[in-house]
Protein backbone atom coordinates (compact mmCIF):
# COMPACT_ATOMS: atom_id res chain seq x y z
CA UNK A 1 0.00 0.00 0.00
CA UNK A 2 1.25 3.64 -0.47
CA UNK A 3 0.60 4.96 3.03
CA UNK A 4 3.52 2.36 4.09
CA UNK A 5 5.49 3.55 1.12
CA UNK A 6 6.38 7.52 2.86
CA UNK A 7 8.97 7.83 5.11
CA UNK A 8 7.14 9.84 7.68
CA UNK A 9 10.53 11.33 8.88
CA UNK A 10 10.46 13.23 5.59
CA UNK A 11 7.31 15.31 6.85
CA UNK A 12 9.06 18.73 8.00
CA UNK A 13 5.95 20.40 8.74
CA UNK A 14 1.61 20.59 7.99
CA UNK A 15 0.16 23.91 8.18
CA UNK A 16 -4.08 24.22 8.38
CA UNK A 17 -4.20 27.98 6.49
CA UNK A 18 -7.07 29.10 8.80
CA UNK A 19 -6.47 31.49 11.80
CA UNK A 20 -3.28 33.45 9.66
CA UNK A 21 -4.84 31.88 5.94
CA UNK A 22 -1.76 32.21 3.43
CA UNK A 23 0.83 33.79 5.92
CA UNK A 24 -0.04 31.13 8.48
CA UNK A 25 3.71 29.80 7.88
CA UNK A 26 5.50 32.52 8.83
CA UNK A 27 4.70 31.31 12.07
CA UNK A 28 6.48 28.45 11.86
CA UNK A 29 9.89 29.13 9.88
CA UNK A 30 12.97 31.12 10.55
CA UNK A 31 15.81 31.88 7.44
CA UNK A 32 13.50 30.26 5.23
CA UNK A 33 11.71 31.73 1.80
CA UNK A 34 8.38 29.98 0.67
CA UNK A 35 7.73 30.93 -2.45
CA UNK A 36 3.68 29.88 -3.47
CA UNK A 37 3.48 30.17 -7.37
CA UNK A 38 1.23 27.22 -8.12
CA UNK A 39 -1.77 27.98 -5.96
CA UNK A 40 -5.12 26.51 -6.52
CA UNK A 41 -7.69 28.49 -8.26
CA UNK A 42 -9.50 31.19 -6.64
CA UNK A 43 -13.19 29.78 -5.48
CA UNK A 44 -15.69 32.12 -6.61
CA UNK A 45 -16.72 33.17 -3.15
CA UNK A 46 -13.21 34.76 -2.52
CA UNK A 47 -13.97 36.90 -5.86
CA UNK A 48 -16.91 38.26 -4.69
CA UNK A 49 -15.73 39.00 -1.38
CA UNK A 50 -12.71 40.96 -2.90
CA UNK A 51 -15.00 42.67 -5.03
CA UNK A 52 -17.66 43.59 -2.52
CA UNK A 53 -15.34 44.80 0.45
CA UNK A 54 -12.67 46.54 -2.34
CA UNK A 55 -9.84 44.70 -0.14
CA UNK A 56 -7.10 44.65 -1.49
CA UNK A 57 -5.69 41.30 -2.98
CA UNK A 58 -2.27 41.08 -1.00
CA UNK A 59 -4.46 41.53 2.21
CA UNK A 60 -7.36 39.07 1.13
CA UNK A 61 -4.19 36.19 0.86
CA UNK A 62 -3.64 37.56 5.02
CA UNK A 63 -7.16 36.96 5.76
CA UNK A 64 -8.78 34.17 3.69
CA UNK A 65 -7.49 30.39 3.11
CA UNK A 66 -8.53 31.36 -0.80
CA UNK A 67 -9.05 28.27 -1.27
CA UNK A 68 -6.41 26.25 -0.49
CA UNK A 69 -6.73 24.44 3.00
CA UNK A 70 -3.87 22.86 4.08
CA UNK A 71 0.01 23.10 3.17
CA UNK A 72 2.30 19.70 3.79
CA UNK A 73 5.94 20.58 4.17
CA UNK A 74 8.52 17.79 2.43
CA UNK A 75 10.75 17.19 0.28
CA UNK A 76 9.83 16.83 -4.15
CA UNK A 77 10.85 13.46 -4.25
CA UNK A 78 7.69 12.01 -2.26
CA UNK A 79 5.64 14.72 -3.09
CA UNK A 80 3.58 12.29 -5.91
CA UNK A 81 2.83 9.76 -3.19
CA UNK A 82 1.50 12.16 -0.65
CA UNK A 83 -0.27 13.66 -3.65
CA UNK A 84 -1.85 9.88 -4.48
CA UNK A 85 -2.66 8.92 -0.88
CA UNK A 86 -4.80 12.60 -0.89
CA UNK A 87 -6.54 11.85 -4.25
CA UNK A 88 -7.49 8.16 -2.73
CA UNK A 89 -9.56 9.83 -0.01
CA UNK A 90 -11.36 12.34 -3.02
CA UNK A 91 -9.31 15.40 -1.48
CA UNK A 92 -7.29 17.70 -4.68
CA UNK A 93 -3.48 18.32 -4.29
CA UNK A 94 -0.48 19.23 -5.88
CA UNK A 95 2.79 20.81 -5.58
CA UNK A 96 1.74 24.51 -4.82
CA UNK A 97 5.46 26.17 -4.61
CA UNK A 98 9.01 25.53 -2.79
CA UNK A 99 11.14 26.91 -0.30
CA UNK A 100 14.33 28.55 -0.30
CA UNK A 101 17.38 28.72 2.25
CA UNK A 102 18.86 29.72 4.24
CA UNK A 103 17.98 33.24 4.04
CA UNK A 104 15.70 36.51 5.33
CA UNK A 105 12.54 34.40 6.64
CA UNK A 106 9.86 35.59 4.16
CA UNK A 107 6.79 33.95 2.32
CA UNK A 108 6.31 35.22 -1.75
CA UNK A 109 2.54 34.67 -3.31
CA UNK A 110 2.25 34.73 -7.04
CA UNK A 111 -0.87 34.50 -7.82
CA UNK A 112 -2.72 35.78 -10.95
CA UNK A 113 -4.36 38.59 -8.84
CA UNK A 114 -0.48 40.07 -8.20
CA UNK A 115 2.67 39.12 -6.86
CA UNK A 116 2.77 39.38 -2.90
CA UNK A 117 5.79 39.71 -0.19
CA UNK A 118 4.99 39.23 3.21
């Protein structure tokens, strides 16, 4: 079975974007760049908010998950099988960016809405 197939070890981190939303992570890293540039796309719902309240897009990325839920922190090379064992339970996921380091801790969003340092 896959499940037995990921060296748990290889799990540096799992971040639920709610309570912080896309700059939840900063949080949780120190000399450290994670750069998002493969992001789900936007829900509807987040739309309409953004065009309702006339928030800004870098903040709406601060205050709403957009979207995208939860954030698993390993390495590329068992990125596919984490991606598998998520699709066998019906739950989306992909490789949504990469981080950088050591360096100036700081998280990059590039989403089609703008480009976004935090």
């Amino acid at each position: 079975e896959i499940m037995n197939t990921v060296d748990k070890s290889l799990i540096h981190g799992m971040v639920h974007c709610s309570g912080g939303a896309q700059t939840k992570i900063l949080h949780f890293i120190d000399s450290l760049h994670v750069i998002k540039d493969n992001l789900f796309d936007l829900p509807p719902l987040f739309k309409m908010i953004q065009e309702e309240s006339k928030t800004s897009w870098k903040e709406m990325y601060e205050v709403f998950n957009m979207g995208h839920r939860m954030e698993i922190y390993l390495p590329e090379s068992i990125a596919q099988d984490v991606i598998t064992i998520s699709k066998s339970f019906n739950i989306d996921a992909k490789i949504i960016g990469h981080v950088e380091g050591p360096c100036e801790k700081k998280l990059s969003i590039k989403s089609t809405y703008g480009n976004f340092e935090y």
